[in-house]
Protein backbone atom coordinates (compact mmCIF):
# COMPACT_ATOMS: atom_id res chain seq x y z
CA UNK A 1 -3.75 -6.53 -106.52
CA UNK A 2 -5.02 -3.02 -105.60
CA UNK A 3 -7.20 -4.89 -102.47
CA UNK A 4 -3.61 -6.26 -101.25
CA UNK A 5 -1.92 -3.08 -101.76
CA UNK A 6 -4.42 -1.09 -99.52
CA UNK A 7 -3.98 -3.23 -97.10
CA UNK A 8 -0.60 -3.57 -96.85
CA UNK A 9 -0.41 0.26 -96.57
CA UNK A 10 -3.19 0.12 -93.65
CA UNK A 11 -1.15 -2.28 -91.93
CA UNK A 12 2.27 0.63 -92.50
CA UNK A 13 0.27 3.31 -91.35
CA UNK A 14 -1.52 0.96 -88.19
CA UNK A 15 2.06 -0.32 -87.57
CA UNK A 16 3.79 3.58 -87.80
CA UNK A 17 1.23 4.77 -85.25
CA UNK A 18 1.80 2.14 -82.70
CA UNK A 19 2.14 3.89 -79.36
CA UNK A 20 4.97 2.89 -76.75
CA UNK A 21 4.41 3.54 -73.24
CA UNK A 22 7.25 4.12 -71.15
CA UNK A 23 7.16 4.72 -66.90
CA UNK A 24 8.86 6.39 -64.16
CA UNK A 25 8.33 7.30 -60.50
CA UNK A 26 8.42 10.55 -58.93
CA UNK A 27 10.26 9.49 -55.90
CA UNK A 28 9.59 12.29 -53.84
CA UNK A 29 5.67 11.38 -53.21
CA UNK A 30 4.48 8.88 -50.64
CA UNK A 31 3.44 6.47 -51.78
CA UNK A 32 5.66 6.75 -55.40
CA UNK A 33 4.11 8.57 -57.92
CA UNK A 34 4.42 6.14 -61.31
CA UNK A 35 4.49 8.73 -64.60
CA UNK A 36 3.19 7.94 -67.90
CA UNK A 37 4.09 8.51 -71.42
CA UNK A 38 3.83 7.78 -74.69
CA UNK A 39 5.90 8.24 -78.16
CA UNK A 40 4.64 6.70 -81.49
CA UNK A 41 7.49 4.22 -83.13
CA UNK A 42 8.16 7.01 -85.72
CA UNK A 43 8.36 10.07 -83.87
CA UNK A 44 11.52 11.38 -84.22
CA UNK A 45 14.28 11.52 -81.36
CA UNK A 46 14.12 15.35 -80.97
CA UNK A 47 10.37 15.33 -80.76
CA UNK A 48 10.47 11.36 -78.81
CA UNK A 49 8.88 12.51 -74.70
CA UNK A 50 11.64 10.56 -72.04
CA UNK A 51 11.45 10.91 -68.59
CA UNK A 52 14.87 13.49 -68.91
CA UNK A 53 12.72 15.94 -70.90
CA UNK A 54 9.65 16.07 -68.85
CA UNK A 55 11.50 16.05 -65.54
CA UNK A 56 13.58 19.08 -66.67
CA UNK A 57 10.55 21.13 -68.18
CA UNK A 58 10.05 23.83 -65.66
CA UNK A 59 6.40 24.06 -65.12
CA UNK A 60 5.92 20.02 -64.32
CA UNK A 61 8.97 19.99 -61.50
CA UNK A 62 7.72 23.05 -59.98
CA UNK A 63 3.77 21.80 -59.98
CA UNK A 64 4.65 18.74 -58.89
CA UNK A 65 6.83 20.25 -56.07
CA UNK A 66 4.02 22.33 -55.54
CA UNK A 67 1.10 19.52 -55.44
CA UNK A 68 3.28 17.40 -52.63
CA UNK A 69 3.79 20.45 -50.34
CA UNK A 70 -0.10 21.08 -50.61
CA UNK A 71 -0.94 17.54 -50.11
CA UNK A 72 1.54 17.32 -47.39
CA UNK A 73 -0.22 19.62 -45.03
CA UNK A 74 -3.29 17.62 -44.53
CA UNK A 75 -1.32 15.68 -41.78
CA UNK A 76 -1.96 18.53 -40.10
CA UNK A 77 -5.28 18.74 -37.57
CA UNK A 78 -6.64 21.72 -38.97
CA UNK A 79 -6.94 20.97 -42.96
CA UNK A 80 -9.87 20.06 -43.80
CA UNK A 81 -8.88 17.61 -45.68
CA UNK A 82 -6.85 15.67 -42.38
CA UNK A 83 -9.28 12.63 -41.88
CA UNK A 84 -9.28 11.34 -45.20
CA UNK A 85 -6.19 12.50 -46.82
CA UNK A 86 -5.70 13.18 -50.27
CA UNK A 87 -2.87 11.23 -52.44
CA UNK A 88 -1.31 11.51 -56.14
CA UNK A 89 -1.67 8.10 -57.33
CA UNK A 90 -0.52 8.45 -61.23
CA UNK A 91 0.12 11.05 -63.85
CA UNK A 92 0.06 10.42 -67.16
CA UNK A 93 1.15 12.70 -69.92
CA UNK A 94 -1.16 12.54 -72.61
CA UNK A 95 0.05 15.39 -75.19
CA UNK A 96 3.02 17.65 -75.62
CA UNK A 97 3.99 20.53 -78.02
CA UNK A 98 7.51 20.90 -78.58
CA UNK A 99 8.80 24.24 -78.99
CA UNK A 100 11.45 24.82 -82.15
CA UNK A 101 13.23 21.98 -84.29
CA UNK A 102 15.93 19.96 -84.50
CA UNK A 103 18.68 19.75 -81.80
CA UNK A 104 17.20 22.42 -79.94
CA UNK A 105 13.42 21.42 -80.20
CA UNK A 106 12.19 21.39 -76.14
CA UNK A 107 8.91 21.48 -74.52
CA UNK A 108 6.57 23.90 -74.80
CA UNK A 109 3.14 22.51 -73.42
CA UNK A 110 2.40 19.30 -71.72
CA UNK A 111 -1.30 18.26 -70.86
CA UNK A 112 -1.67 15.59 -68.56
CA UNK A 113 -4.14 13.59 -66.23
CA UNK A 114 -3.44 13.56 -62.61
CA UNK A 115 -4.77 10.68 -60.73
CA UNK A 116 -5.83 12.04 -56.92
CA UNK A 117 -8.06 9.85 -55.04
CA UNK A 118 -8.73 9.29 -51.19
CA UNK A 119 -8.83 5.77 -49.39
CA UNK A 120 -12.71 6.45 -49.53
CA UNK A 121 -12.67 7.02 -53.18
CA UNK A 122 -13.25 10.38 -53.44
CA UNK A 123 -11.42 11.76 -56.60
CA UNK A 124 -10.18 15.27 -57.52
CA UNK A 125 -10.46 16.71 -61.20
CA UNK A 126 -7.30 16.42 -62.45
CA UNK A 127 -6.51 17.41 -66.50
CA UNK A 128 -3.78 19.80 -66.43
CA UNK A 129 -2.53 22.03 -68.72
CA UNK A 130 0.93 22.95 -68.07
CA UNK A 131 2.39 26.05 -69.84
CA UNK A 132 3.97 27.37 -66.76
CA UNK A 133 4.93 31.34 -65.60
CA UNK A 134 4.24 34.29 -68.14
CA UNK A 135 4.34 38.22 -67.06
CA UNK A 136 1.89 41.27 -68.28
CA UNK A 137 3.26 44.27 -68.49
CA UNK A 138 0.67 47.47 -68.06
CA UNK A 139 2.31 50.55 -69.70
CA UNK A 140 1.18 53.89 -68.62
CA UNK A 141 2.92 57.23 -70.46
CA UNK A 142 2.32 60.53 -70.17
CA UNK A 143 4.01 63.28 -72.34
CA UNK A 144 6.56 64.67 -70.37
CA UNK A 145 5.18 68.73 -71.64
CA UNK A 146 1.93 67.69 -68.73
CA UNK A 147 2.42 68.79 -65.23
CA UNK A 148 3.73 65.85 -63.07
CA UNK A 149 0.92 66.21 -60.70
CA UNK A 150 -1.59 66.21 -63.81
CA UNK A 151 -3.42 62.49 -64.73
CA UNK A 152 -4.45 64.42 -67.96
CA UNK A 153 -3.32 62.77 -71.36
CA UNK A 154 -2.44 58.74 -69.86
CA UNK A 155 -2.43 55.95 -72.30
CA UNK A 156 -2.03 52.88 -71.73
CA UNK A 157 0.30 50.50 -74.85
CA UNK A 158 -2.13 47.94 -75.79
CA UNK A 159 -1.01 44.97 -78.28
CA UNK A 160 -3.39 43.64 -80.99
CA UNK A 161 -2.54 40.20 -82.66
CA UNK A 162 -4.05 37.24 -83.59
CA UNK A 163 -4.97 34.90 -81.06
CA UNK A 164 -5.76 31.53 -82.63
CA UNK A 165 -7.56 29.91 -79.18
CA UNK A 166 -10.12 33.06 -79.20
CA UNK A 167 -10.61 32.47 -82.84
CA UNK A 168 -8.91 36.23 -83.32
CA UNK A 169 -6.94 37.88 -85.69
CA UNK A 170 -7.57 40.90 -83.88
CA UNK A 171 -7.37 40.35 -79.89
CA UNK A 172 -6.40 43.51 -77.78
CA UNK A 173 -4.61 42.85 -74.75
CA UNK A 174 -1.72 43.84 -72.44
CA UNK A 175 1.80 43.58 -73.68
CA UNK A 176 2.59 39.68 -72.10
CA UNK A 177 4.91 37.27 -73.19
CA UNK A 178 5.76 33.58 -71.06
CA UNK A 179 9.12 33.51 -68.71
CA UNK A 180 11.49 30.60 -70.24
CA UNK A 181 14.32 31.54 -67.71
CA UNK A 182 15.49 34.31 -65.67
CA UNK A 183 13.14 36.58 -62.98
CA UNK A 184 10.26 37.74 -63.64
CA UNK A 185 10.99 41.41 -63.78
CA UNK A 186 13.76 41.02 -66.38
CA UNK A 187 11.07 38.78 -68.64
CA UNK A 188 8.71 41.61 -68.38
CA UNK A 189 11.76 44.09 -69.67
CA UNK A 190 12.26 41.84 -72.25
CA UNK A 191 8.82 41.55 -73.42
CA UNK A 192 8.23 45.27 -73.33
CA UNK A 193 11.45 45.49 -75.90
CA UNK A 194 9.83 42.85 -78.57
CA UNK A 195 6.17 44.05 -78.73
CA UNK A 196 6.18 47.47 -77.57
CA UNK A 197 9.68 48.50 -78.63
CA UNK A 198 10.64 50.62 -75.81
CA UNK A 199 13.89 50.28 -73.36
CA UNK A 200 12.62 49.84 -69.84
CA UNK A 201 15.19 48.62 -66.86
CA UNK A 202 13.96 46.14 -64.43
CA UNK A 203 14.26 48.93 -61.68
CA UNK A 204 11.33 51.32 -63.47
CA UNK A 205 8.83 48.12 -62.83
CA UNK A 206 6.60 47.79 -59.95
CA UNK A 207 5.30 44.13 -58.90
CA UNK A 208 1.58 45.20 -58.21
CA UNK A 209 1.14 41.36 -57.73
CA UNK A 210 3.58 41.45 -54.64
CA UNK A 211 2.56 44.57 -53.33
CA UNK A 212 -0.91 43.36 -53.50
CA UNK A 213 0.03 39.95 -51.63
CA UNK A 214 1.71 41.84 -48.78
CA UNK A 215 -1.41 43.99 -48.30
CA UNK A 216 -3.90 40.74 -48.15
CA UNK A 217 -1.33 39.22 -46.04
CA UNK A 218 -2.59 41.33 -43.24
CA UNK A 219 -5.87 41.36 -43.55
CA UNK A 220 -6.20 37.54 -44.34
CA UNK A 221 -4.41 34.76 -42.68
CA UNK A 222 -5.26 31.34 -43.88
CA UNK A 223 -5.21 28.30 -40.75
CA UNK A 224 -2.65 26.91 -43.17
CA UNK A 225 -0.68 28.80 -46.05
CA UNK A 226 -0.10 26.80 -48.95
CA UNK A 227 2.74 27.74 -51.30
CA UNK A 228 1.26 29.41 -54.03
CA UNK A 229 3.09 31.86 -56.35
CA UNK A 230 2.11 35.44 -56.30
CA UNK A 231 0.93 36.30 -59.36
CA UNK A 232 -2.66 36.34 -61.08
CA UNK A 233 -4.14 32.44 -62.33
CA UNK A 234 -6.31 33.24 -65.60
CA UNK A 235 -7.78 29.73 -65.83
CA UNK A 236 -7.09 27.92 -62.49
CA UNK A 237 -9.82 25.07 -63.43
CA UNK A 238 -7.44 23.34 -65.99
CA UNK A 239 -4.26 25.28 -66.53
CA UNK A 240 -0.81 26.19 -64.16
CA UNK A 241 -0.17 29.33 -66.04
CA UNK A 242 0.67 32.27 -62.77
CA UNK A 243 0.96 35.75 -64.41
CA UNK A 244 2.16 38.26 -61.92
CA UNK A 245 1.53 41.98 -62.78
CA UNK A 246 4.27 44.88 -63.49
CA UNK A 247 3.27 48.60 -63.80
CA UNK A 248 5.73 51.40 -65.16
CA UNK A 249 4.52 54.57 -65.54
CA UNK A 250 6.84 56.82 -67.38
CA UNK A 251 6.85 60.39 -68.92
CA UNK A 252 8.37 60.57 -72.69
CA UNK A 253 8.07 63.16 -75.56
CA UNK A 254 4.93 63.44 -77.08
CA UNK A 255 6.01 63.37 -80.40
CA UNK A 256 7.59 59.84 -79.31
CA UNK A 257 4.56 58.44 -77.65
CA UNK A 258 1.95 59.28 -80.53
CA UNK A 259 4.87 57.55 -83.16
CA UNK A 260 3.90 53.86 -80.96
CA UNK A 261 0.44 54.04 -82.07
CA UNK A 262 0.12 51.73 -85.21
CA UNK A 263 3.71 50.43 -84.57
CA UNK A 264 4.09 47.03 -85.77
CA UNK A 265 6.10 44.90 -83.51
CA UNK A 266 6.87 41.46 -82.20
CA UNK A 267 9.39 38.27 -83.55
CA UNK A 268 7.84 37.91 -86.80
CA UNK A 269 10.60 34.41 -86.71
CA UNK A 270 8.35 33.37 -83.97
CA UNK A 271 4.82 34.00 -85.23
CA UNK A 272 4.04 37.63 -83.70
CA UNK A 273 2.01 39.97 -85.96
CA UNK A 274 1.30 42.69 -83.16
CA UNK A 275 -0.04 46.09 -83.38
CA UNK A 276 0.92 48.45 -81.09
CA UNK A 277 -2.43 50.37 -79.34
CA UNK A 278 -2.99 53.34 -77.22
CA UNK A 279 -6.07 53.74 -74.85
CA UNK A 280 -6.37 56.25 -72.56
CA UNK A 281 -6.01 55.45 -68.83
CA UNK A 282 -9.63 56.28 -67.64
CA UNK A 283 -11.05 53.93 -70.80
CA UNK A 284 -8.91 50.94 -70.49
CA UNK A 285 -11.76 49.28 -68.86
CA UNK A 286 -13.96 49.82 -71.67
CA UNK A 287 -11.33 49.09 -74.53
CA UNK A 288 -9.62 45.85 -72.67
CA UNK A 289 -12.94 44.42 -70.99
CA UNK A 290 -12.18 40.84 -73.38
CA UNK A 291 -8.47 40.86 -71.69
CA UNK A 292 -8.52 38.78 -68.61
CA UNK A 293 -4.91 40.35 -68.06
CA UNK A 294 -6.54 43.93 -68.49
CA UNK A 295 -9.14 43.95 -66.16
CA UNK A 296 -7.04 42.09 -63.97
CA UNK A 297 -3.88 44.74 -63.73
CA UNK A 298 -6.69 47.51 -63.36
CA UNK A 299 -8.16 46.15 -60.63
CA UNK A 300 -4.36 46.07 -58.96
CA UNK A 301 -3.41 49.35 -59.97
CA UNK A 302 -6.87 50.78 -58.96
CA UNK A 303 -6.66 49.36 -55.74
CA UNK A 304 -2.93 49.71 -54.75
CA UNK A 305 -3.89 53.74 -55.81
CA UNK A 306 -6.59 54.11 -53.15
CA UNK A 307 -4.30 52.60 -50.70
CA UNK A 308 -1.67 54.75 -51.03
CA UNK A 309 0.64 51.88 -52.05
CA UNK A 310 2.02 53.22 -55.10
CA UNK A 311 5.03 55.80 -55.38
């Protein structure tokens, strides 16, 4: 009896776990792109993939926009890629996390496989993480009792938090946070109010990431411009994410600015267990060298200096 019992609970669980595969085609490529998915039989509906769901999560329409305007300008002479042209065959979605519960559970992360091949068989890496846009947010105050011409006493607001993909409880890094809606300057005012606390209006932020683009764009003029977003890509081998840059620099009291340090901020509803930090300007190198996003806004805000592009 206990031999038929196992086995008629293997059979359940084999039976629960079945996976059905659903299709659609993106429309838009040529030839049509056929889409892949998958849902186990007892997934529930607010956690079940359909082709609504994934069409209407941001970062897939806009990469997939993307990816056909790229592959589109290879009918032109000059790409290098002209003579044996590159085509999206098949996608297929092979993992999702869904963010919140219930009703208003939606996608957070998708990971999928992108088929591109030539007619010679040539094939392009394609696993894709898609997380889509976030913002970073580098911080610089000064007490407002320092001469305004003075670049004595600038710290920069670090956050400290755990960071489960570097195996950290304890990860310093610029204030960042993803954009679910909305520009990108009024994401990076929002961010700055959950983890750092502080009331900053879109109009006190400075794209460096723009201002940097607009500089390159005369100094470097591709044969053919592909429509990138402007913005910093942390891990372009595998992953979508675009994090374009913000600097405000702004003068506060003193007393206010050393009451940040050891702040503890973030939506504790949504996981966040941040610290606040303060590094001085002239060490941030030093202090954020792990932070991609760090070295990253530095490098910006170093360069836009020496240019003279910075009010």
């Amino acid at each position: 009896m206990a031999t038929s019992t196992k086995s008629s609970d293997a059979e359940k669980n084999a039976k629960a776990s079945k996976l059905l595969t659903e299709t659609f085609d993106l429309t838009s490529y040529n030839p049509r792109c056929p889409v892949s998915f998958h849902n186990r039989e007892d997934t529930p509906t607010e956690k079940r993939l359909t082709q609504e769901k994934i069409q209407k999560f941001r970062p897939f329409r806009e990469w997939t926009e993307r990816l056909n305007k790229a592959i589109s300008l290879q009918a032109d002479s000059n790409h290098p890629f002209h003579k044996a042209p590159y085509k999206l065959r098949s996608i297929e979605v092979q993992a999702v996390d869904f963010f919140g519960s219930g009703s208003s559970a939606r996608i957070g992360f998708l990971k999928i496989y992108a088929n591109i091949n030539n007619d010679q068989k040539d094939w392009l890496p394609g696993a894709v993480f898609l997380r889509g846009s976030s913002v970073a947010m580098m911080i610089i105050l000064q007490p407002d009792d320092v001469p305004e011409t003075s670049d004595e006493d600038k710290f920069v607001i670090l956050t400290v938090q755990p960071r489960t993909a570097g195996a950290s409880l304890e990860f310093t890094e610029l204030p960042a946070g993803m954009v679910d809606n909305g520009s990108f300057a009024g994401a990076a005012a929002k961010e700055i109010k959950e983890e750092c606390g502080l009331t900053i209006e879109e109009s006190e932020l400075t794209n460096m990431s723009e201002l940097a683009a607009k500089a390159a764009a005369e100094v470097d003029k591709p044969n053919i411009a592909e429509d990138l977003q402007t913005g910093v890509y942390p891990s372009i081998g595998g992953c979508d994410e675009i994090i374009p840059m913000f600097l405000c620099e702004k003068r506060i009291k003193r007393d206010k600015m050393d009451s940040l340090e050891g702040s503890l901020t973030g939506l504790r509803d949504e996981g966040e267990k941040i610290t606040l930090k303060l590094c001085r300007l002239r060490d941030l190198w030093k202090v954020g060298c792990r932070d991609g996003k760090v070295l990253s806004a530095l490098a910006l805000y170093s360069g836009l200096k020496a240019e003279g592009l910075l009010k």
